[in-house]
Protein backbone atom coordinates (compact mmCIF):
# COMPACT_ATOMS: atom_id res chain seq x y z
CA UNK A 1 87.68 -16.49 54.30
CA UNK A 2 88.47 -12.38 55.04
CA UNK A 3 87.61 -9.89 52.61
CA UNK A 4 91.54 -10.29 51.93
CA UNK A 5 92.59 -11.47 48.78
CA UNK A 6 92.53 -15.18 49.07
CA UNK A 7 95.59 -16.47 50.53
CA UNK A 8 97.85 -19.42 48.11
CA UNK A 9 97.78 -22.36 49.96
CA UNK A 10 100.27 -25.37 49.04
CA UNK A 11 99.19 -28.67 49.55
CA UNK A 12 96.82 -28.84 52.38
CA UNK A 13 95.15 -32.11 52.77
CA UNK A 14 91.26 -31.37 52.12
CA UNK A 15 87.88 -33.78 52.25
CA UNK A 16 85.79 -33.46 49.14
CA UNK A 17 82.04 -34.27 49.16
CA UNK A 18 79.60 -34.42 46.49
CA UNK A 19 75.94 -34.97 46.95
CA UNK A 20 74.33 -37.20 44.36
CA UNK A 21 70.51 -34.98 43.60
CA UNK A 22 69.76 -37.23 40.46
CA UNK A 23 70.91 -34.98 38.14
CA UNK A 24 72.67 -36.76 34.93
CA UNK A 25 75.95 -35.02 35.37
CA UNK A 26 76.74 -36.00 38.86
CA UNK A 27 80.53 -37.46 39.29
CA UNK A 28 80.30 -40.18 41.74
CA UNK A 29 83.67 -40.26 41.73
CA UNK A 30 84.32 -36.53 42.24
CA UNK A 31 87.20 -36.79 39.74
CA UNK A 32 86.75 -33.16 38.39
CA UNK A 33 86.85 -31.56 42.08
CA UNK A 34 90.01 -33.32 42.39
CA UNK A 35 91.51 -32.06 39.82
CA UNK A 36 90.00 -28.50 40.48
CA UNK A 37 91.62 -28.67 43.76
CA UNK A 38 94.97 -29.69 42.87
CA UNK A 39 94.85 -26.76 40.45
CA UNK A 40 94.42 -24.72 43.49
CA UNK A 41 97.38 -26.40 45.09
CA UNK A 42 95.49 -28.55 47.78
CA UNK A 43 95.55 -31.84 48.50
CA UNK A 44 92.36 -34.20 48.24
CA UNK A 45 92.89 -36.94 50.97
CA UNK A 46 89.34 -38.51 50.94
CA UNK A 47 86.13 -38.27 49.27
CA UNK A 48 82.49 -38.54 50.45
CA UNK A 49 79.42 -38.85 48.55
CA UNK A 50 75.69 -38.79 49.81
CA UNK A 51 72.26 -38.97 47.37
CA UNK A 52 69.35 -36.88 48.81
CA UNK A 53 66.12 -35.99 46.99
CA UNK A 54 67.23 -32.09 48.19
CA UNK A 55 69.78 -30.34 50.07
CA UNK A 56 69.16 -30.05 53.25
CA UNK A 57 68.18 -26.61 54.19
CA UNK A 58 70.52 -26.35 57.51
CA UNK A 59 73.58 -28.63 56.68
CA UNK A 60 73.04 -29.51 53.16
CA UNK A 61 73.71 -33.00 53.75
CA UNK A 62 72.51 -33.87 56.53
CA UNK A 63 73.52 -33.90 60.14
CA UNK A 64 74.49 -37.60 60.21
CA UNK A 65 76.54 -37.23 57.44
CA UNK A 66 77.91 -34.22 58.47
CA UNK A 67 79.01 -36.39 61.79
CA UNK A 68 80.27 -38.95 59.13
CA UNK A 69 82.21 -35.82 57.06
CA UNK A 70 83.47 -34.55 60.46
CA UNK A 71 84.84 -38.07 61.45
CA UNK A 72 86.84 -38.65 58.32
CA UNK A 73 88.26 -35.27 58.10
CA UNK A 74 90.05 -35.91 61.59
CA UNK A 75 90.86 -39.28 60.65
CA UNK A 76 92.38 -38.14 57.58
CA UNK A 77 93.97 -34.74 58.93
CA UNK A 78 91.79 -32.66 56.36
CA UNK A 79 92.22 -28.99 57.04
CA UNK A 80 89.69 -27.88 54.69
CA UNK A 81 86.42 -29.48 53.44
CA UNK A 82 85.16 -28.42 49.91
CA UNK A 83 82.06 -29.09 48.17
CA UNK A 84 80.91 -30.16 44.66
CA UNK A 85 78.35 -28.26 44.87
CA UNK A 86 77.19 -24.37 45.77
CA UNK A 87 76.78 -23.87 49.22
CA UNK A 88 74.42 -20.86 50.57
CA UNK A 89 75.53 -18.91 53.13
CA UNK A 90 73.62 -20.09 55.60
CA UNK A 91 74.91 -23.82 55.06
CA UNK A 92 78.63 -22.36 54.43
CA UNK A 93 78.20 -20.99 58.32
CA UNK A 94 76.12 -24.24 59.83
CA UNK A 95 78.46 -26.69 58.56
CA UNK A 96 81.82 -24.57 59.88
CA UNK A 97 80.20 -24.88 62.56
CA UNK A 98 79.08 -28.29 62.94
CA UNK A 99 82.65 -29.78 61.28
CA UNK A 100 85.20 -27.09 63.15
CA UNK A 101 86.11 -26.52 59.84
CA UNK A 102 86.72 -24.17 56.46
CA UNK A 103 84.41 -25.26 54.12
CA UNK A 104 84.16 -23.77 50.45
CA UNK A 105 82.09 -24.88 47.49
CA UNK A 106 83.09 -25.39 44.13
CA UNK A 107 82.31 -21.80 43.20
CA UNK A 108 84.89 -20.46 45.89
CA UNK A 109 87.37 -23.21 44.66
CA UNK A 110 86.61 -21.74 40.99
CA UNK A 111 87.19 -18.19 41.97
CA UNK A 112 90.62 -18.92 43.70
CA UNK A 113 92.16 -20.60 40.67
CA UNK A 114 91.01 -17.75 38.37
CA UNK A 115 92.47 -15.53 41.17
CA UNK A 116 95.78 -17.18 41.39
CA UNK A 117 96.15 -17.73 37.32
CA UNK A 118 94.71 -14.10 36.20
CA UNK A 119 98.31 -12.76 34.49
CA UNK A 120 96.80 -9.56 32.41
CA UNK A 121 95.54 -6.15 33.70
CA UNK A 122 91.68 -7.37 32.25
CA UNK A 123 92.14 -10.62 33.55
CA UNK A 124 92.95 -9.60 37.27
CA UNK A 125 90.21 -7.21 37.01
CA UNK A 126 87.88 -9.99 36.32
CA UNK A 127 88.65 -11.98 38.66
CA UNK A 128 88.47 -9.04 41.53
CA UNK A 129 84.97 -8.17 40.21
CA UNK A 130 83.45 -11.62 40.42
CA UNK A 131 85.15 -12.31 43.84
CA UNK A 132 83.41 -9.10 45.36
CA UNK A 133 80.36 -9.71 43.91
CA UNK A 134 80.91 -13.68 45.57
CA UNK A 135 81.51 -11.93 49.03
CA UNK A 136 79.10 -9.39 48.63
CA UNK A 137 76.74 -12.46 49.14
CA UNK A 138 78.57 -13.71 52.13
CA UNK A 139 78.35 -10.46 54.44
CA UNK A 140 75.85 -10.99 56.86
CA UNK A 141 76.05 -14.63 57.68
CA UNK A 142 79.77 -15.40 57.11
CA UNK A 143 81.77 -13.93 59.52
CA UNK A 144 82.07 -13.87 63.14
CA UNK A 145 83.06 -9.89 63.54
CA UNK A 146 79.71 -9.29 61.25
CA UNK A 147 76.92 -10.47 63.90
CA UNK A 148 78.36 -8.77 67.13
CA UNK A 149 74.80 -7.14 67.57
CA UNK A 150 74.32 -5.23 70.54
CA UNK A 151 71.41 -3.03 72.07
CA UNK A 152 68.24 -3.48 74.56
CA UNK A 153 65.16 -5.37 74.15
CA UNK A 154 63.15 -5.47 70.82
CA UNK A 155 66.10 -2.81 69.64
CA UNK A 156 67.90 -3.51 66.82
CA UNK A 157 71.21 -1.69 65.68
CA UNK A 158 74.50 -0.65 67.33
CA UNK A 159 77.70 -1.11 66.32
CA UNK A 160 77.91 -4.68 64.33
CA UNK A 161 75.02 -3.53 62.21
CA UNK A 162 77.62 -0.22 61.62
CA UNK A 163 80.09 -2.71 60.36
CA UNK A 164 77.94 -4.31 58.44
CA UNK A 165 76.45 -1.50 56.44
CA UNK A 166 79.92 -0.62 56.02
CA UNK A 167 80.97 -3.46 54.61
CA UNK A 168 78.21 -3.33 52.47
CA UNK A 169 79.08 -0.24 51.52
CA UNK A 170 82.80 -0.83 50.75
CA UNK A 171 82.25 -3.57 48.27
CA UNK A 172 79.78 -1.94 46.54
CA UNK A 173 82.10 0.75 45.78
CA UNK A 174 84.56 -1.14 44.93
CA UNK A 175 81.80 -2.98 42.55
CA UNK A 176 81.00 0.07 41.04
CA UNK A 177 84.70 0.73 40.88
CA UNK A 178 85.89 -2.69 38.98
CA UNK A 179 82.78 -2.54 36.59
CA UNK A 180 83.89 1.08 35.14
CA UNK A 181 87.72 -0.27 35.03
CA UNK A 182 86.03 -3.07 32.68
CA UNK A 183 84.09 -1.11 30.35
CA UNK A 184 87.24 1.18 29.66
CA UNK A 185 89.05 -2.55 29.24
CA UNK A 186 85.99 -3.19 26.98
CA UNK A 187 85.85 -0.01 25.06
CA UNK A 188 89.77 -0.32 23.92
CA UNK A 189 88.69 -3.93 23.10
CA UNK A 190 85.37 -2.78 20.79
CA UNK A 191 88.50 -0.33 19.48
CA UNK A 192 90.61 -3.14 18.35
CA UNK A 193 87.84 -4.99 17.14
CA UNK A 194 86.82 -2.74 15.00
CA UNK A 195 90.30 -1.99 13.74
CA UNK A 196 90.08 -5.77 12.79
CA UNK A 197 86.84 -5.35 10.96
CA UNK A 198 87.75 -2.70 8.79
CA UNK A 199 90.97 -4.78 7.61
CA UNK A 200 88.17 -7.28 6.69
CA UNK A 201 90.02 -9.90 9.08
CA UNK A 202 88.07 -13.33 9.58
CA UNK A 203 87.93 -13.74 12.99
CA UNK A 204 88.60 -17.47 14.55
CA UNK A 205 88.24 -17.95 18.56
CA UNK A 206 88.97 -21.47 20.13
CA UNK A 207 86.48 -22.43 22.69
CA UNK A 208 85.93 -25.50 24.89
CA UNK A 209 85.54 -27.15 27.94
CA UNK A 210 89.02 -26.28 30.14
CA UNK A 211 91.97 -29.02 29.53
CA UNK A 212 90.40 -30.25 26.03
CA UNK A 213 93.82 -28.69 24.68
CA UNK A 214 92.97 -25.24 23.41
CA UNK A 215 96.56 -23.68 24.13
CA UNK A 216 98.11 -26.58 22.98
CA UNK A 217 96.09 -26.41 19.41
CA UNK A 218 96.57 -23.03 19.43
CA UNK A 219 99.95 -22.89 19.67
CA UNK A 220 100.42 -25.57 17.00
CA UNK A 221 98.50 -23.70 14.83
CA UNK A 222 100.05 -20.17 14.81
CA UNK A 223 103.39 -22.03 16.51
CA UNK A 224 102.80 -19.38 19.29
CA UNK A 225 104.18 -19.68 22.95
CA UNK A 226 100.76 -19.51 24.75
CA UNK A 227 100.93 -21.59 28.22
CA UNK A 228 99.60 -24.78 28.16
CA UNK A 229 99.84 -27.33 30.61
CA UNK A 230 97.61 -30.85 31.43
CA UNK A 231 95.61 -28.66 34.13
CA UNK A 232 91.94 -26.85 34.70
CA UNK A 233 91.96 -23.29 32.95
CA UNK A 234 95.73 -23.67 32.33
CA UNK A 235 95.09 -20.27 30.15
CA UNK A 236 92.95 -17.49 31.32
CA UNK A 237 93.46 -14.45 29.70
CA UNK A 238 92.80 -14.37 25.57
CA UNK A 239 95.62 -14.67 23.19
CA UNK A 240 95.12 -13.55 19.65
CA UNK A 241 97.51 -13.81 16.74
CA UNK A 242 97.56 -13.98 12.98
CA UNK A 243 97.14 -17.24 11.31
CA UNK A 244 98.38 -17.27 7.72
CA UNK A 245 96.27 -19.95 5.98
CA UNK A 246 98.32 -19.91 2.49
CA UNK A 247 97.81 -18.22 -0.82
CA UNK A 248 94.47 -16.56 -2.04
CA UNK A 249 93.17 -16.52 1.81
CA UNK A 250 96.18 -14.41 4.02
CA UNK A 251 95.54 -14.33 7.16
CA UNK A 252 93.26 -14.71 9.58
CA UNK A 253 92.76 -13.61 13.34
CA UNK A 254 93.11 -16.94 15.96
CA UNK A 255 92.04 -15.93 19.53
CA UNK A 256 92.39 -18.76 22.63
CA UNK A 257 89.45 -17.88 24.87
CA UNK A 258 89.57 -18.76 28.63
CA UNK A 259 88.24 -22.33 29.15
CA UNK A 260 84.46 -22.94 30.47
CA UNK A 261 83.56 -25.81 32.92
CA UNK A 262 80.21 -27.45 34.44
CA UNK A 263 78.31 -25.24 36.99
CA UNK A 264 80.72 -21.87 36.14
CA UNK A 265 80.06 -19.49 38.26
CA UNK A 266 77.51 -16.85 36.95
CA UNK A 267 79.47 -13.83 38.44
CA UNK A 268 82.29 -15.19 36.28
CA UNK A 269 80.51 -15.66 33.65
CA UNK A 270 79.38 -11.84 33.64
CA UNK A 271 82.99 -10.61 34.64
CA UNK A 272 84.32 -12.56 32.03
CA UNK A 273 81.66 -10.86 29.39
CA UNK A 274 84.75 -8.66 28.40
CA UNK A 275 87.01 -11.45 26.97
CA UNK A 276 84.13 -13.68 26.17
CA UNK A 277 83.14 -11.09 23.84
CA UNK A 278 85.74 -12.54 21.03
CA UNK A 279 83.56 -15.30 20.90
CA UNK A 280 80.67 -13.55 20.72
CA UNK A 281 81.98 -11.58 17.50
CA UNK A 282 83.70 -14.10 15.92
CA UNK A 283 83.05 -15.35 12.06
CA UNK A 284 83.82 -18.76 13.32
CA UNK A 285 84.33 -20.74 16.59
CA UNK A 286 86.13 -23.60 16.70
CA UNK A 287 84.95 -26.03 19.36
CA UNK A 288 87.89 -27.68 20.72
CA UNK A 289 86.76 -30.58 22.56
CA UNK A 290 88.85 -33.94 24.43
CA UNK A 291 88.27 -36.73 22.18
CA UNK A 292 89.42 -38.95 24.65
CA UNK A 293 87.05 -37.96 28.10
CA UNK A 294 84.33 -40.49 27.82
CA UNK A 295 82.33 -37.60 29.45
CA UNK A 296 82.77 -35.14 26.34
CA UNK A 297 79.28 -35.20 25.22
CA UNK A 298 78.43 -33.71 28.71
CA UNK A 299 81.68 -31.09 28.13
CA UNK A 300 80.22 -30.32 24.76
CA UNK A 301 76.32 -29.37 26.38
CA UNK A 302 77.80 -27.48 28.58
CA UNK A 303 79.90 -24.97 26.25
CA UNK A 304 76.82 -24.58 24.46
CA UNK A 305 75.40 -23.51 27.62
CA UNK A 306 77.81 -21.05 28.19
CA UNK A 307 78.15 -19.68 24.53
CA UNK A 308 73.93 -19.40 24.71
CA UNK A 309 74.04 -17.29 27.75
CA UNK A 310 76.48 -15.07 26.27
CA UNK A 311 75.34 -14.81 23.37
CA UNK A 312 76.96 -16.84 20.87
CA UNK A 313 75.01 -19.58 20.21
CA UNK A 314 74.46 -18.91 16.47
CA UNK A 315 78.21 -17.88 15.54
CA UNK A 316 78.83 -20.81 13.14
CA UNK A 317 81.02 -23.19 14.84
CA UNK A 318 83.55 -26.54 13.16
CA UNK A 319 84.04 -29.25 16.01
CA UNK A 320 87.60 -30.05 16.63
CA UNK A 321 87.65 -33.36 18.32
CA UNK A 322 91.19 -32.94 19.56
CA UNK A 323 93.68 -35.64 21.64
CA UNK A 324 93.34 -38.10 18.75
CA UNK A 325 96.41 -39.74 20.10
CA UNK A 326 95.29 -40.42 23.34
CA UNK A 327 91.87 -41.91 21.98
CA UNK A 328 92.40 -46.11 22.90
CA UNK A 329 92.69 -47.94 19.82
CA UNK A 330 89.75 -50.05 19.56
CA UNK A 331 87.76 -46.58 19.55
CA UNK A 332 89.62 -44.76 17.13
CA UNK A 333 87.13 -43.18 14.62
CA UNK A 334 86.66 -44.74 11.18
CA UNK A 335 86.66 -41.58 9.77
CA UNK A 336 88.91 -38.57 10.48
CA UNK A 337 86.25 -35.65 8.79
CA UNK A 338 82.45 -36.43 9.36
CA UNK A 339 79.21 -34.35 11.19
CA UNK A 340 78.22 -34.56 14.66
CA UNK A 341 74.77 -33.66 15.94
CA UNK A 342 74.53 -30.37 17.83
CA UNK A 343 71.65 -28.93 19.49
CA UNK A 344 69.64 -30.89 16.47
CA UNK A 345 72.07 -29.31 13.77
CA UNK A 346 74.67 -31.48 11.75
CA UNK A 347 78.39 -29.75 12.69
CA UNK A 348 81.24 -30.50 10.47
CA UNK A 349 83.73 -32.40 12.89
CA UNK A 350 87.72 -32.66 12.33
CA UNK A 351 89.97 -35.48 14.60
CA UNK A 352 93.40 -33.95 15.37
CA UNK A 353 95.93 -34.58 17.65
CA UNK A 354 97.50 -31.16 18.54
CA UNK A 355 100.93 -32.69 20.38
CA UNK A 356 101.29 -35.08 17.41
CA UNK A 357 100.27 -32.85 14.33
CA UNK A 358 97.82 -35.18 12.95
CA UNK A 359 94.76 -33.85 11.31
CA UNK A 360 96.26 -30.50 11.34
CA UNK A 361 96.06 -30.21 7.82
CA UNK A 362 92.97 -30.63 7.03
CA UNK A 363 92.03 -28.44 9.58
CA UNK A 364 94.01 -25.65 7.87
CA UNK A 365 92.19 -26.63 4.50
CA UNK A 366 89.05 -26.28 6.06
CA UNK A 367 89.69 -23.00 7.87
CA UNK A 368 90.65 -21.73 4.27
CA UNK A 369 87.45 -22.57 2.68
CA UNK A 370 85.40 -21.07 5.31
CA UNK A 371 87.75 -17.86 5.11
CA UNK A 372 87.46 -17.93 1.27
CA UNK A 373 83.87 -18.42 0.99
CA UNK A 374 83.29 -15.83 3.80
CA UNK A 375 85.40 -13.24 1.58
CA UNK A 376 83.26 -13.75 -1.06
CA UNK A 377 80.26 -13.05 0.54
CA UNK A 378 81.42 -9.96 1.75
CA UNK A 379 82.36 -8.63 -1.63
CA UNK A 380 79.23 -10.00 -3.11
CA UNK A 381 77.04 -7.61 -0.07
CA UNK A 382 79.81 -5.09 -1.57
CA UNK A 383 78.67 -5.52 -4.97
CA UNK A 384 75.38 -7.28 -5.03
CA UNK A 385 75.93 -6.88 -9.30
CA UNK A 386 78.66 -9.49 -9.07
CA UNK A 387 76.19 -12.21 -8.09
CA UNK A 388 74.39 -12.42 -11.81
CA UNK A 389 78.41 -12.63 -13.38
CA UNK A 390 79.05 -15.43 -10.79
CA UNK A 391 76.53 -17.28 -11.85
């Protein structure tokens, strides 16, 4: 890795290891890595899995199964090995090293799809800001060209510390740089927001773990164009249109909000604080999750995660347990409206199938109810008078 955009790759075989540390969402079978990497256009020829109390501090897993990772690879003509896991720098350099190979961790392999699927001006920006702030992490022990150090005894200096200060220097301009581009991006966003506001518009954003069918939903909803696809963060950049939800309601704002994922990268997570933000200021989220993953109630902790650290936890949210069609049949729920527990709170929870159109109606109904009621608490904080003749 340069401090060149990352370069598209197209189906280079790659190893994936995943190191089991007894924490309850480990995937022994490395399944979403897969997928992650496909996304990025590689191709996983084996997988390796260790279990350690810790990482090790040198090699992460371990020097004999870094021999065993090494042996593999060149049995199975892996170019690449990528991690499940966040690698420090350190252990990034000491297992290149050890292997004679790239290796990248999960947040790298994050980073690169959100690089290669960024489409708007915001979106790219986004991406470049968390990728410098990434590498900004990676100067000193990463590269070769960084630790030519020269100089006499017990003198430190010369010209590879130049370069690195340098380096230093240029991505933290071009930090400072990105982050000012962004808050213009944000200010014309607070604009349009507010825009929204004053036309008293209920606000809707979609959120959800990535491939739990957000586009798809969304796009049956407001019969909208928005890519979707059977892929990780098949939409990154936030779509909003009008959603007319019949007579005596209008319509209502819809937005489809980038996709979140297990361990996201904190750097993306601030970048992405921009178009997060219609989440944050939403009247209503709706919380689009896979009905058929086995693993959703993992998915569903770790949205909440997200929306907590940016600050949505308490927009009110309605549970759209979506992919009703894919859901085998002797699990098919009884009902198709009930409650589910969430973070110790009952949530209303819908069953839809977005490809088929099931449930879709009720969905509407329900959106229309919480518009309706919603308008009439704003006119009753209009006119707190209105209240008594209401009653």
């Amino acid at each position: 890795m340069s401090l060149d955009d990352f370069p598209s790759q197209t189906a280079a075989p790659v190893l994936l290891v995943g190191v089991d540390l007894g924490l309850p969402h480990f995937d022994a079978e490395l399944e979403e890595l897969g997928l992650l990497a496909q996304t990025a256009g590689l191709e996983p020829v084996a997988r390796v899995t260790a279990k350690r109390r810790a990482p090790d501090a040198a090699l992460f897993v371990g020097s004999g199964k870094a021999d065993e990772i090494r042996l593999l690879a060149q049995h199975h003509g892996a170019v690449e090995v990528l991690f499940d896991q966040s690698l420090s720098p350190a252990q990034q350099r000491n297992l290149e090293r050890h292997l004679g190979l790239p290796v990248n961790d999960r947040t790298l392999l994050i980073l690169q799809i959100f690089a290669q699927r960024a489409r708007s001006h915001e979106g790219k920006l986004q991406v470049e800001l968390a990728r410098l702030q990434y590498l900004s992490t990676r100067l000193v022990r990463r590269w070769s060209h960084l630790e030519r150090q020269t100089g006499g005894a017990g003198v430190r200096g010369g010209p590879g510390e130049k370069q690195i200060e340098l380096d230093r220097r240029m991505i933290g301009e071009a930090i400072k740089r990105t982050k000012e581009r962004l808050h213009k991006v944000k200010r014309q966003r607070g604009t349009q927001r507010r825009q929204r506001e004053r036309r008293e518009t209920f606000n809707i954003s979609l959120v959800g773990y990535t491939n739990a069918g957000k586009s798809t939903l969304f796009n049956a909803l407001v019969k909208a164009r928005a890519y979707a696809a059977d892929q990780l963060f098949a939409t990154l950049d936030t779509t909003t249109r009008q959603l007319y939800l019949g007579e005596g309601v209008g319509s209502v704002s819809l937005s489809d909000t980038v996709g979140f994922i297990r361990d996201l990268p904190h750097g993306l997570v601030d970048a992405f604080q921009a178009t997060l933000q219609e989440a944050v200021d939403a009247d209503l989220l709706l919380h689009v999750v896979d009905a058929a993953n086995p693993g959703f109630p993992e998915q569903i902790a770790q949205v909440q995660r997200v929306l907590a650290e940016i600050g949505a936890a308490d927009v009110p949210q309605l549970l759209v347990f979506n992919k009703l069609d894919a859901v085998a049949p002797e699990t098919q729920p009884v009902l198709r409206e009930d409650h589910y527990g969430l973070d110790g709170v009952q949530v209303p929870r819908i069953f839809v199938s977005a490809r088929s159109g099931e449930g879709l109606a009720p969905l509407r109904t329900a959106l229309a109810a919480r518009a309706a009621a919603r308008r009439v608490e704003m006119t009753l904080a209009d006119d707190p008078s209105l209240a008594g003749v209401s009653g």
